[in-house]
PDB file of N, CA and C in Angstrom:
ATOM      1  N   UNK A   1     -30.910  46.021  48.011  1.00  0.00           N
ATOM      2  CA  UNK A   1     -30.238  45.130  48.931  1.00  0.00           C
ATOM      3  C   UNK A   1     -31.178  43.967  49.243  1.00  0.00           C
ATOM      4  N   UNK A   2     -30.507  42.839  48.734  1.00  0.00           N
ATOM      5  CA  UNK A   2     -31.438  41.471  49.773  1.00  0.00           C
ATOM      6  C   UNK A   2     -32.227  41.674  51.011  1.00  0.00           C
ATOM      7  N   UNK A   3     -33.629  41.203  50.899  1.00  0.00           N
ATOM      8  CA  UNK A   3     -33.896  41.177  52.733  1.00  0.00           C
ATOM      9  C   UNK A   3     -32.820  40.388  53.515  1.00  0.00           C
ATOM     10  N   UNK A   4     -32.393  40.533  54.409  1.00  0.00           N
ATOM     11  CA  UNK A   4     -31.302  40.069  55.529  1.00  0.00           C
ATOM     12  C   UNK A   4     -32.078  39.979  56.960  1.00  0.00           C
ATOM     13  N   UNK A   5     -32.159  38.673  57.320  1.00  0.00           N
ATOM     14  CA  UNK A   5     -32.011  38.605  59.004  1.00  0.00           C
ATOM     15  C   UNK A   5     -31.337  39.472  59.644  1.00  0.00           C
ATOM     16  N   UNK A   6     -31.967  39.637  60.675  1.00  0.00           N
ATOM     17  CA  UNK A   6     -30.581  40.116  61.761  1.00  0.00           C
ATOM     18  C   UNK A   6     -29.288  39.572  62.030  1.00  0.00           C
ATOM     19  N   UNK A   7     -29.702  38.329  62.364  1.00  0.00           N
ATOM     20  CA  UNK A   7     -28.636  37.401  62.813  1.00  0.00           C
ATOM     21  C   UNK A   7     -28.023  36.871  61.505  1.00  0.00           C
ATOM     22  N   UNK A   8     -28.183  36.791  60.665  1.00  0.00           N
ATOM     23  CA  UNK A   8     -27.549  36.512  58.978  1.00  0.00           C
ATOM     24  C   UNK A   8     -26.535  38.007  58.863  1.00  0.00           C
ATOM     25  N   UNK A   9     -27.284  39.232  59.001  1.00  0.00           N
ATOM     26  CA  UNK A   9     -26.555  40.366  58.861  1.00  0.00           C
ATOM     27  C   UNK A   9     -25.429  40.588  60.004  1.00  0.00           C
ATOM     28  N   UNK A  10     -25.266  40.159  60.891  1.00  0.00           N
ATOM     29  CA  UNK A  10     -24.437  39.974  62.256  1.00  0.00           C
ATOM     30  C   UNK A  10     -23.125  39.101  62.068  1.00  0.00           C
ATOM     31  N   UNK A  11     -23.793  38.199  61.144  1.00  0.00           N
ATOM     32  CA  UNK A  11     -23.111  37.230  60.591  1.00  0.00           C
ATOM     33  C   UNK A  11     -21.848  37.390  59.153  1.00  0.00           C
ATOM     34  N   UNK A  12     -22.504  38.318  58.507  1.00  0.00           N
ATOM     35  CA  UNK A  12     -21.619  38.738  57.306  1.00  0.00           C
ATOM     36  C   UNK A  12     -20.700  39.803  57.836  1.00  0.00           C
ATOM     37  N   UNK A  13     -21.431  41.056  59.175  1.00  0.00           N
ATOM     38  CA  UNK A  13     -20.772  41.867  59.576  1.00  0.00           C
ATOM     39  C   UNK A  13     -19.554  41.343  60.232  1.00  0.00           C
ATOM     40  N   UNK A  14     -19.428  40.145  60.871  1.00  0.00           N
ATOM     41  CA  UNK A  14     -18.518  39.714  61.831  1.00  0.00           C
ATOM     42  C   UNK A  14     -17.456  39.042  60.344  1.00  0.00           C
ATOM     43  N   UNK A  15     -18.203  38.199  59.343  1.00  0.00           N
ATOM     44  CA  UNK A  15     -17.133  38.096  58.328  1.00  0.00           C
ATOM     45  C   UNK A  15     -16.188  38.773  57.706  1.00  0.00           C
ATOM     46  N   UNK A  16     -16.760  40.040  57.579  1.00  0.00           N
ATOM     47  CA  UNK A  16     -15.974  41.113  56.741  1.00  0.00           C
ATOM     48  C   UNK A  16     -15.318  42.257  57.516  1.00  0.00           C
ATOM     49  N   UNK A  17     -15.337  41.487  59.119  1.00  0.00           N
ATOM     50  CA  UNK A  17     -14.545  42.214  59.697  1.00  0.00           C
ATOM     51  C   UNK A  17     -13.039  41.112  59.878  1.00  0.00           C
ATOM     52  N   UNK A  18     -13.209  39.900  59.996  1.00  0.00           N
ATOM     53  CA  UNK A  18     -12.234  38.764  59.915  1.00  0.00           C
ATOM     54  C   UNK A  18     -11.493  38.916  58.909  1.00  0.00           C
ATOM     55  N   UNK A  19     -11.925  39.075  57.728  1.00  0.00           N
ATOM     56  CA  UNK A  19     -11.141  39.797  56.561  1.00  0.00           C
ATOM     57  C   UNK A  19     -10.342  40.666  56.729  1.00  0.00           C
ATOM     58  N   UNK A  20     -11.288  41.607  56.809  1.00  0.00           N
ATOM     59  CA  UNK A  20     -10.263  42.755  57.506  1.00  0.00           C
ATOM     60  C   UNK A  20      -8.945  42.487  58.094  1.00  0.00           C
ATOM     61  N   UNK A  21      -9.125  42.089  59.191  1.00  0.00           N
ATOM     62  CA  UNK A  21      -8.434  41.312  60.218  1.00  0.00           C
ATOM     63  C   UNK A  21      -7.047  40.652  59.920  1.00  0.00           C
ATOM     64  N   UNK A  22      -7.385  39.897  58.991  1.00  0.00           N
ATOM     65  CA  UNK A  22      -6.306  38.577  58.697  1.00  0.00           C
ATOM     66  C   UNK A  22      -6.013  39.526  57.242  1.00  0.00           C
ATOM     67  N   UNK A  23      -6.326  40.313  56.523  1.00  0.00           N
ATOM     68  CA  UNK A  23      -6.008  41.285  55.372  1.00  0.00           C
ATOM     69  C   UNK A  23      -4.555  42.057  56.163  1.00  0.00           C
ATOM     70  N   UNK A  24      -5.208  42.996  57.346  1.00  0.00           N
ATOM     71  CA  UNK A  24      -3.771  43.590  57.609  1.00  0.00           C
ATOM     72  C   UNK A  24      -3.307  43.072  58.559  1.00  0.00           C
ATOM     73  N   UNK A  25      -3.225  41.667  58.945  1.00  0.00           N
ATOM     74  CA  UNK A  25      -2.231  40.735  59.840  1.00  0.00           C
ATOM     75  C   UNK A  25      -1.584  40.075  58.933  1.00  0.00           C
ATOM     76  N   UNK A  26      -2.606  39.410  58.214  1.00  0.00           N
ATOM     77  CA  UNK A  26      -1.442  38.600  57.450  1.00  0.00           C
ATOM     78  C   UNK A  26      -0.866  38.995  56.042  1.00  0.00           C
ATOM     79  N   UNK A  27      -1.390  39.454  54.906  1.00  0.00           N
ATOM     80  CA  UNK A  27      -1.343  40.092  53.814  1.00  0.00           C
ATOM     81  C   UNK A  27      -0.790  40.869  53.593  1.00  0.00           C
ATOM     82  N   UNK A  28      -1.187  41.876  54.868  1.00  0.00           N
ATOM     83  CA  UNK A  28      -0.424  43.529  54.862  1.00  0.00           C
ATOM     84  C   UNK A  28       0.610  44.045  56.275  1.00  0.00           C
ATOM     85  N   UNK A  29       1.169  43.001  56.477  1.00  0.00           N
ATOM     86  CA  UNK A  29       1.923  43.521  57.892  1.00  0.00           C
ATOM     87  C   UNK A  29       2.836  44.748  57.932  1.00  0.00           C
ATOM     88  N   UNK A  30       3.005  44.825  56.309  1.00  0.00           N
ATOM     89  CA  UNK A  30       3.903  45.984  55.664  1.00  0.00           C
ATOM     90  C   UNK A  30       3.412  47.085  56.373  1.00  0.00           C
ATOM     91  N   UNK A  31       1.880  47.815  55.657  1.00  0.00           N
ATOM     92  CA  UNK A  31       0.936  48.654  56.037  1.00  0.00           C
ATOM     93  C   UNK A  31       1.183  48.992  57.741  1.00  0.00           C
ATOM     94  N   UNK A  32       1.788  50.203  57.429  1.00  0.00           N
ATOM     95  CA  UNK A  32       2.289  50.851  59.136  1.00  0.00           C
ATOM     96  C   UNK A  32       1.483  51.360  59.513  1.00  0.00           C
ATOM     97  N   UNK A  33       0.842  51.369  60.956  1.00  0.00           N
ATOM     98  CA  UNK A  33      -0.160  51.858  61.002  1.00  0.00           C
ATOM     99  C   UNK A  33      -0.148  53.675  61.328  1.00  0.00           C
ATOM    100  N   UNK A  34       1.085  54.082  61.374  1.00  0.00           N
ATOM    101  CA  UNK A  34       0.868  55.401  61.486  1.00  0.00           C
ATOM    102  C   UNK A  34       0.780  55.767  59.956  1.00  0.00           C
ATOM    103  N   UNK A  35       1.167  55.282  58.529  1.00  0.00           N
ATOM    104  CA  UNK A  35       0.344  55.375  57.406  1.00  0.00           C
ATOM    105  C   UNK A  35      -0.870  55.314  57.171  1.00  0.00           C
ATOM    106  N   UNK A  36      -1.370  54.312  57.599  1.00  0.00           N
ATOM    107  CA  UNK A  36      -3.200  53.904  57.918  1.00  0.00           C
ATOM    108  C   UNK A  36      -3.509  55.094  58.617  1.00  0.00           C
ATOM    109  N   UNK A  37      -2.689  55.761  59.736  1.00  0.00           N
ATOM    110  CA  UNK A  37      -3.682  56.949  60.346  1.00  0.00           C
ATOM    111  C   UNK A  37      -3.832  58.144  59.878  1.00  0.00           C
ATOM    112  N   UNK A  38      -2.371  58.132  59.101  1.00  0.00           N
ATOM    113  CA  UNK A  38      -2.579  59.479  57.785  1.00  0.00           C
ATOM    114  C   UNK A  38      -3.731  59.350  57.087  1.00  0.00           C
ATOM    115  N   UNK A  39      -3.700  58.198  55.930  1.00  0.00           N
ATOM    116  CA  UNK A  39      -4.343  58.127  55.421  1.00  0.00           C
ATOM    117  C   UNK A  39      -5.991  58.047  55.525  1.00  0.00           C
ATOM    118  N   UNK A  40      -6.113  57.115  56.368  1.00  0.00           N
ATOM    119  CA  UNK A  40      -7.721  56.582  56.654  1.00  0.00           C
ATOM    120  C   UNK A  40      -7.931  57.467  57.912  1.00  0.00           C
ATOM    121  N   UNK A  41      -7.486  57.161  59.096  1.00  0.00           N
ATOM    122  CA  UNK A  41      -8.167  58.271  60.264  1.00  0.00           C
ATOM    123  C   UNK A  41      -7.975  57.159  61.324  1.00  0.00           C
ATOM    124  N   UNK A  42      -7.787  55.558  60.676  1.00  0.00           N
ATOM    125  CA  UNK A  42      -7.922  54.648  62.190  1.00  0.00           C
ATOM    126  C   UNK A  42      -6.520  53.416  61.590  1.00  0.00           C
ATOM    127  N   UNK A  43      -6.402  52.740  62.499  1.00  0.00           N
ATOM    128  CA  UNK A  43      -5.456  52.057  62.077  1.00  0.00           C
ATOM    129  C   UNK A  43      -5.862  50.338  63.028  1.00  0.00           C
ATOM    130  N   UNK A  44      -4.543  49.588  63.365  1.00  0.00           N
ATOM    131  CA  UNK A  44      -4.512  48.188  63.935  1.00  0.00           C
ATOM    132  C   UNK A  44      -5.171  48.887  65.369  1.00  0.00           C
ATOM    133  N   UNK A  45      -4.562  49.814  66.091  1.00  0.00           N
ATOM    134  CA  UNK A  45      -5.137  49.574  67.600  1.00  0.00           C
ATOM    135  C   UNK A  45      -6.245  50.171  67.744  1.00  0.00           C
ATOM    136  N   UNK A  46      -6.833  50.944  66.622  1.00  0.00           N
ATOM    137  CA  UNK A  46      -8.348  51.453  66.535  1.00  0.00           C
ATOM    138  C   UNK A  46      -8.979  50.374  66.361  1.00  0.00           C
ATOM    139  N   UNK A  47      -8.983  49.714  66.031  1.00  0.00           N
ATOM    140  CA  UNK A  47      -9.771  48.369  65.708  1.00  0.00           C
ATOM    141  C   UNK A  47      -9.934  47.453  66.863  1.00  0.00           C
ATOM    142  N   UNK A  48      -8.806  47.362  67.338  1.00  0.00           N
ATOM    143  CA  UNK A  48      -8.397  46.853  68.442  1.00  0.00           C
ATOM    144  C   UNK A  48      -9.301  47.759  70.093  1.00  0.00           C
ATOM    145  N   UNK A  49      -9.051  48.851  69.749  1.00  0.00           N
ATOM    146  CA  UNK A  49      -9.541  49.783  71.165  1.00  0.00           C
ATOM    147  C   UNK A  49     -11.325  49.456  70.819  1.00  0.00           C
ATOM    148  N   UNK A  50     -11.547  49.171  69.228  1.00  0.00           N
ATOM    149  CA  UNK A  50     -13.130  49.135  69.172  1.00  0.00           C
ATOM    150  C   UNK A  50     -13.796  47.972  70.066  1.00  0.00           C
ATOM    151  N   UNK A  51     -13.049  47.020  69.148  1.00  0.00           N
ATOM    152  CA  UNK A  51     -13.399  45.501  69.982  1.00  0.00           C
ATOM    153  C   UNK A  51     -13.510  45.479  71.609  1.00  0.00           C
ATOM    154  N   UNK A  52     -12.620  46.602  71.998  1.00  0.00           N
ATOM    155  CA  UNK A  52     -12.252  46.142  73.772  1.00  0.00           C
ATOM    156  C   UNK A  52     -13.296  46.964  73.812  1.00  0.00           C
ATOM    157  N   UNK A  53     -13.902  48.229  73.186  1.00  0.00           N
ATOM    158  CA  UNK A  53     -14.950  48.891  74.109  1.00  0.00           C
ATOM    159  C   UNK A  53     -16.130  48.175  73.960  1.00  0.00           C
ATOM    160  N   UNK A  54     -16.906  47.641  72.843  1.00  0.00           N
ATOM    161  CA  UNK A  54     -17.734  46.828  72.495  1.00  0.00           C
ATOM    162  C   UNK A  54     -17.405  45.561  73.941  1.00  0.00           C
ATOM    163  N   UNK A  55     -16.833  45.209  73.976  1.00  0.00           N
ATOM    164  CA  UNK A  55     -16.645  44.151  74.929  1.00  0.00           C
ATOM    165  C   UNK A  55     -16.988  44.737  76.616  1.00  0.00           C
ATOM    166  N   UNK A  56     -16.548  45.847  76.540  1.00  0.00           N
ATOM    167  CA  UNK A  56     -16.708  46.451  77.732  1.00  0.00           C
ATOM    168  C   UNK A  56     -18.521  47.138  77.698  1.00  0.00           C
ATOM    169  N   UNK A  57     -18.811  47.391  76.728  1.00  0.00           N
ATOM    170  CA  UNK A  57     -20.193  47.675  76.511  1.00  0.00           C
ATOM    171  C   UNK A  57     -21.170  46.252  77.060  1.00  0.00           C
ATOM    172  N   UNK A  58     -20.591  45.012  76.860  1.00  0.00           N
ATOM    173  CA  UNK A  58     -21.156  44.061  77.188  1.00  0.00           C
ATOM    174  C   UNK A  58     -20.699  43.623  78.604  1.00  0.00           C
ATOM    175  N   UNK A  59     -20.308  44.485  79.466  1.00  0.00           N
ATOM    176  CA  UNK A  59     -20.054  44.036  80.606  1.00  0.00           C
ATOM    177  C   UNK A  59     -18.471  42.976  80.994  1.00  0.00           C
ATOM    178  N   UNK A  60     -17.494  43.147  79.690  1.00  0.00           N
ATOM    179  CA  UNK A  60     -16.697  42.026  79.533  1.00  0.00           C
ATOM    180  C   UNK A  60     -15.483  43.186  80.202  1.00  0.00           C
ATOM    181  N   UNK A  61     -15.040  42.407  81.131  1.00  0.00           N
ATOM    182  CA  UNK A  61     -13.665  43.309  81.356  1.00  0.00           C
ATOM    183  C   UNK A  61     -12.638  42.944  80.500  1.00  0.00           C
ATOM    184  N   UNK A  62     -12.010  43.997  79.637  1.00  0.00           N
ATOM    185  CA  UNK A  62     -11.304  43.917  78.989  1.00  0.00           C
ATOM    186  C   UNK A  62     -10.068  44.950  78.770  1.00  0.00           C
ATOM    187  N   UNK A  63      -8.816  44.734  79.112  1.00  0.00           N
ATOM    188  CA  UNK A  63      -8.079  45.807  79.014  1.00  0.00           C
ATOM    189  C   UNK A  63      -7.653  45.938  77.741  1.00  0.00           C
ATOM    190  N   UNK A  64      -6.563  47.058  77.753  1.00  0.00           N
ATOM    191  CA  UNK A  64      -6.099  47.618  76.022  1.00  0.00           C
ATOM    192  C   UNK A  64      -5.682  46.752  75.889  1.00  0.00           C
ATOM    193  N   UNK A  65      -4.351  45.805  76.649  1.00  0.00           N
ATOM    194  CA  UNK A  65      -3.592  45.060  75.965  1.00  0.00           C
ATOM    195  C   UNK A  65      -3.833  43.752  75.594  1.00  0.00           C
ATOM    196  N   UNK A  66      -5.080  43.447  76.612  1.00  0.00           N
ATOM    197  CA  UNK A  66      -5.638  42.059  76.436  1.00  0.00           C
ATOM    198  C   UNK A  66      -6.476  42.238  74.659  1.00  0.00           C
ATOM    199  N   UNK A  67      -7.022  43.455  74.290  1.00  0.00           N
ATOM    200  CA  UNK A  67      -7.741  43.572  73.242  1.00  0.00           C
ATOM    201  C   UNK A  67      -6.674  43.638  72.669  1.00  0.00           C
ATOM    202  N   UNK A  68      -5.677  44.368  72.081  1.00  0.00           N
ATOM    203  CA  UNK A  68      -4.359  44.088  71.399  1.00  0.00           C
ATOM    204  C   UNK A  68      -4.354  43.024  70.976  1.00  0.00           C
ATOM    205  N   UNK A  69      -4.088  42.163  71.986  1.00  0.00           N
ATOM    206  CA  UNK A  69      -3.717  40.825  71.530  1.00  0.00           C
ATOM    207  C   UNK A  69      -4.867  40.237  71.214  1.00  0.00           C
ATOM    208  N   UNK A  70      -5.724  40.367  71.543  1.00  0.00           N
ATOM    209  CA  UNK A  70      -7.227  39.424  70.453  1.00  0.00           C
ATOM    210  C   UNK A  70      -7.286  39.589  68.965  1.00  0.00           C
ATOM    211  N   UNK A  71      -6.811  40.780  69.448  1.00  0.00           N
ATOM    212  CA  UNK A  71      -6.715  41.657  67.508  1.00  0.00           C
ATOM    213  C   UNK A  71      -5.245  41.053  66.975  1.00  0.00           C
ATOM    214  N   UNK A  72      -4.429  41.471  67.492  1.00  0.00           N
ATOM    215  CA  UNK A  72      -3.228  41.069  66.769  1.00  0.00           C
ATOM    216  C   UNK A  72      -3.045  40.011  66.816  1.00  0.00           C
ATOM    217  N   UNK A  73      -3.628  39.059  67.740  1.00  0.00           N
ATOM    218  CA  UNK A  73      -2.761  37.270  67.757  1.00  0.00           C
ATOM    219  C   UNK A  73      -1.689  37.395  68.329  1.00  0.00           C
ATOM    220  N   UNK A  74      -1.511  38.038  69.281  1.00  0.00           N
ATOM    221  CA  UNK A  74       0.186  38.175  69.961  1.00  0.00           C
ATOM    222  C   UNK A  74      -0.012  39.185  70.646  1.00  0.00           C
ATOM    223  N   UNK A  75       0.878  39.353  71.590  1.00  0.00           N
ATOM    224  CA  UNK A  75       1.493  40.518  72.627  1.00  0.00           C
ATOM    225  C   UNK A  75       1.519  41.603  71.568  1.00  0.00           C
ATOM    226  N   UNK A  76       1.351  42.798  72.036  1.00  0.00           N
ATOM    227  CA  UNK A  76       1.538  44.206  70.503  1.00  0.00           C
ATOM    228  C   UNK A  76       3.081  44.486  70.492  1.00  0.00           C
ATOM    229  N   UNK A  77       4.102  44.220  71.489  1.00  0.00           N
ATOM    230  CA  UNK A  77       5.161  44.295  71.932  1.00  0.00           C
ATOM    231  C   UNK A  77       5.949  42.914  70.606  1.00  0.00           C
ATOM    232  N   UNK A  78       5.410  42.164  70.520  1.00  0.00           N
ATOM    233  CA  UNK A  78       5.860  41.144  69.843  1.00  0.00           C
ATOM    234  C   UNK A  78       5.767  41.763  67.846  1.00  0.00           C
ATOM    235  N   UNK A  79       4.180  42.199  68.102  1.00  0.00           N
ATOM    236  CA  UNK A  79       4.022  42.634  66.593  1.00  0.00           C
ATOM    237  C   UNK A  79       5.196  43.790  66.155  1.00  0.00           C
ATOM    238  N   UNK A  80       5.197  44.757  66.652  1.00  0.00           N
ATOM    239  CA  UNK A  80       5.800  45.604  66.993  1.00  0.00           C
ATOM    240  C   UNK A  80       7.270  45.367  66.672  1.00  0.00           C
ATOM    241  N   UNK A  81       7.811  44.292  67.334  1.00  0.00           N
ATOM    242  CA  UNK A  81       9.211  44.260  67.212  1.00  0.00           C
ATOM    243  C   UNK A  81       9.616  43.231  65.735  1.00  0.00           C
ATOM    244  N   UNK A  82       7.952  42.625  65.204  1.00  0.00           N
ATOM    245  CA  UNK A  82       7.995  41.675  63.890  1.00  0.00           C
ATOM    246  C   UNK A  82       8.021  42.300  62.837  1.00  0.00           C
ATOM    247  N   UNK A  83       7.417  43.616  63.177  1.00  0.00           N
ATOM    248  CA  UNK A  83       6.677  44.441  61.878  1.00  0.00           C
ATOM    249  C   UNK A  83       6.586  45.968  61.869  1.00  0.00           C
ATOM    250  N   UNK A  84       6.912  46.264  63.204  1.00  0.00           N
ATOM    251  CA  UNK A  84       6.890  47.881  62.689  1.00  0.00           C
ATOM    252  C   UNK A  84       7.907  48.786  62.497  1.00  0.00           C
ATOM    253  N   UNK A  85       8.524  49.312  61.956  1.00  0.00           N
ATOM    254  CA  UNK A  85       9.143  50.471  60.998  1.00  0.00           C
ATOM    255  C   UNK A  85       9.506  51.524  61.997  1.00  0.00           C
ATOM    256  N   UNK A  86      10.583  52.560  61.879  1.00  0.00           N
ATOM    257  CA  UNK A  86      10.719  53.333  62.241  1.00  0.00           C
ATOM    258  C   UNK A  86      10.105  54.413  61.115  1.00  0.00           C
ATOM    259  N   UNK A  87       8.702  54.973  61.728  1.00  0.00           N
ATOM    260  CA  UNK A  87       8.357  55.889  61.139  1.00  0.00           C
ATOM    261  C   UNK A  87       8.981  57.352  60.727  1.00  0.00           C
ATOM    262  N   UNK A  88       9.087  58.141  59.031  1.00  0.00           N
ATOM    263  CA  UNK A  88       9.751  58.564  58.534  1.00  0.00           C
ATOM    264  C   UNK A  88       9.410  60.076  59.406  1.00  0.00           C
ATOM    265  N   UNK A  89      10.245  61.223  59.390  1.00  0.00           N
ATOM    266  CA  UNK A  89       9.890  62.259  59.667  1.00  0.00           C
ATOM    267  C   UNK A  89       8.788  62.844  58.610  1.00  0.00           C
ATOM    268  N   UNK A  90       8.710  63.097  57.494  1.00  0.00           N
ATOM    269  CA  UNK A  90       7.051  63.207  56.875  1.00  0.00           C
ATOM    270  C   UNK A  90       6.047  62.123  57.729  1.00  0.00           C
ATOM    271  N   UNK A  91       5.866  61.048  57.632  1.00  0.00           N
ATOM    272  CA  UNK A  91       5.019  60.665  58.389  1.00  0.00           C
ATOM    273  C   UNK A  91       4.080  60.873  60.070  1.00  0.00           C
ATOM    274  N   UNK A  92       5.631  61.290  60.725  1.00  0.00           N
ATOM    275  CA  UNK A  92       5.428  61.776  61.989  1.00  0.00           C
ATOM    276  C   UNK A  92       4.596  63.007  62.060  1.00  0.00           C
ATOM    277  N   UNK A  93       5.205  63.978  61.281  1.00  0.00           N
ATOM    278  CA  UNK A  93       4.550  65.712  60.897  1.00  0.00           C
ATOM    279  C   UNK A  93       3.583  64.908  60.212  1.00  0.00           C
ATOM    280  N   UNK A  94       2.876  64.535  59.079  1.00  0.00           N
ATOM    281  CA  UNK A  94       1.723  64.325  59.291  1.00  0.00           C
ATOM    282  C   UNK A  94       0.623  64.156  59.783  1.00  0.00           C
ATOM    283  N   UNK A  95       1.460  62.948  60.981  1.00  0.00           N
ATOM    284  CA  UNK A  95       0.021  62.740  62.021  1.00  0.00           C
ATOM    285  C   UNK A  95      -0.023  63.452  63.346  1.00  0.00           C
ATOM    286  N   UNK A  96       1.109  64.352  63.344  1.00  0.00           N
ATOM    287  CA  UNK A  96       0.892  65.369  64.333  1.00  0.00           C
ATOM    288  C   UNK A  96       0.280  66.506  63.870  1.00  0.00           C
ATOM    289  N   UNK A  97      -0.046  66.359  62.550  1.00  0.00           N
ATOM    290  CA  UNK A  97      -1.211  67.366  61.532  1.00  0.00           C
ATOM    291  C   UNK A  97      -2.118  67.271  61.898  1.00  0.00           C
ATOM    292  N   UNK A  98      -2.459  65.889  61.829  1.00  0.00           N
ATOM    293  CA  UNK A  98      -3.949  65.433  61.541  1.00  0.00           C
ATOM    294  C   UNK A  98      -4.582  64.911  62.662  1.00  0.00           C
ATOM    295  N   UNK A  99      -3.677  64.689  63.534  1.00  0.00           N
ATOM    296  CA  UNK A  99      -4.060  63.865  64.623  1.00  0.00           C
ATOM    297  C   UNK A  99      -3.725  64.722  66.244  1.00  0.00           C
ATOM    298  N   UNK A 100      -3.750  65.627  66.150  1.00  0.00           N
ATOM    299  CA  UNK A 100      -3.081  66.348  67.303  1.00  0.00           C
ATOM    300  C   UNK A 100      -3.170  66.562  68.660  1.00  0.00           C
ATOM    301  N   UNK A 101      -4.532  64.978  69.125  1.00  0.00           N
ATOM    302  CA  UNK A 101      -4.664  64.621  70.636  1.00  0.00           C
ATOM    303  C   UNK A 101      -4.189  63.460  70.671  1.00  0.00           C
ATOM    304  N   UNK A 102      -3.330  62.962  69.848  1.00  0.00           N
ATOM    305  CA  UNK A 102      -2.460  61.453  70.332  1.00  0.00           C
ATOM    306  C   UNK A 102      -1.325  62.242  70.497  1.00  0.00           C
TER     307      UNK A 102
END
């Protein structure tokens, strides 16, 4: 691996999370996130709940929904009614498999 600054490495980390970002906002709005939670383990509001605690780690008051919307670019109520799916009964039994404290 290249030597890396800190602040250079802070810098690519925050890039390739923007990716991320605008990957399943804009690219992949398809990608449901109770699929993402089957599959991977985290989804849009994990990402979202990360940012708000990180923020709250820094002393930033930040609620869920205000982080929602930093993450999503919109009310989640808005995404939600743009983009999300009525999840299938396999899907549901899945993540009540895998996931069984949500």
């Amino acid at each position: 691996m290249p030597d890396i600054d800190a602040q250079t490495q802070i810098e690519l980390e925050a890039a390739a999370f923007r990716t991320l970002q605008d990957h399943l906002m804009n690219k992949r709005p398809d990608a449901q996130n109770i699929d993402m939670m089957n599959l991977a383990g985290f989804c849009r509001n994990c990402l979202s709940r990360w940012y708000q605690e990180a923020a709250n780690a820094r002393g930033i008051d930040m609620t869920k929904d205000e982080a929602r919307e930093a993450f999503y670019g919109m009310p989640f109520s808005d995404w939600k009614a743009k983009h999300q799916t009525e999840a299938s009964a396999d899907a549901q039994a899945a993540f009540k498999e895998t996931h069984p404290d949500h």
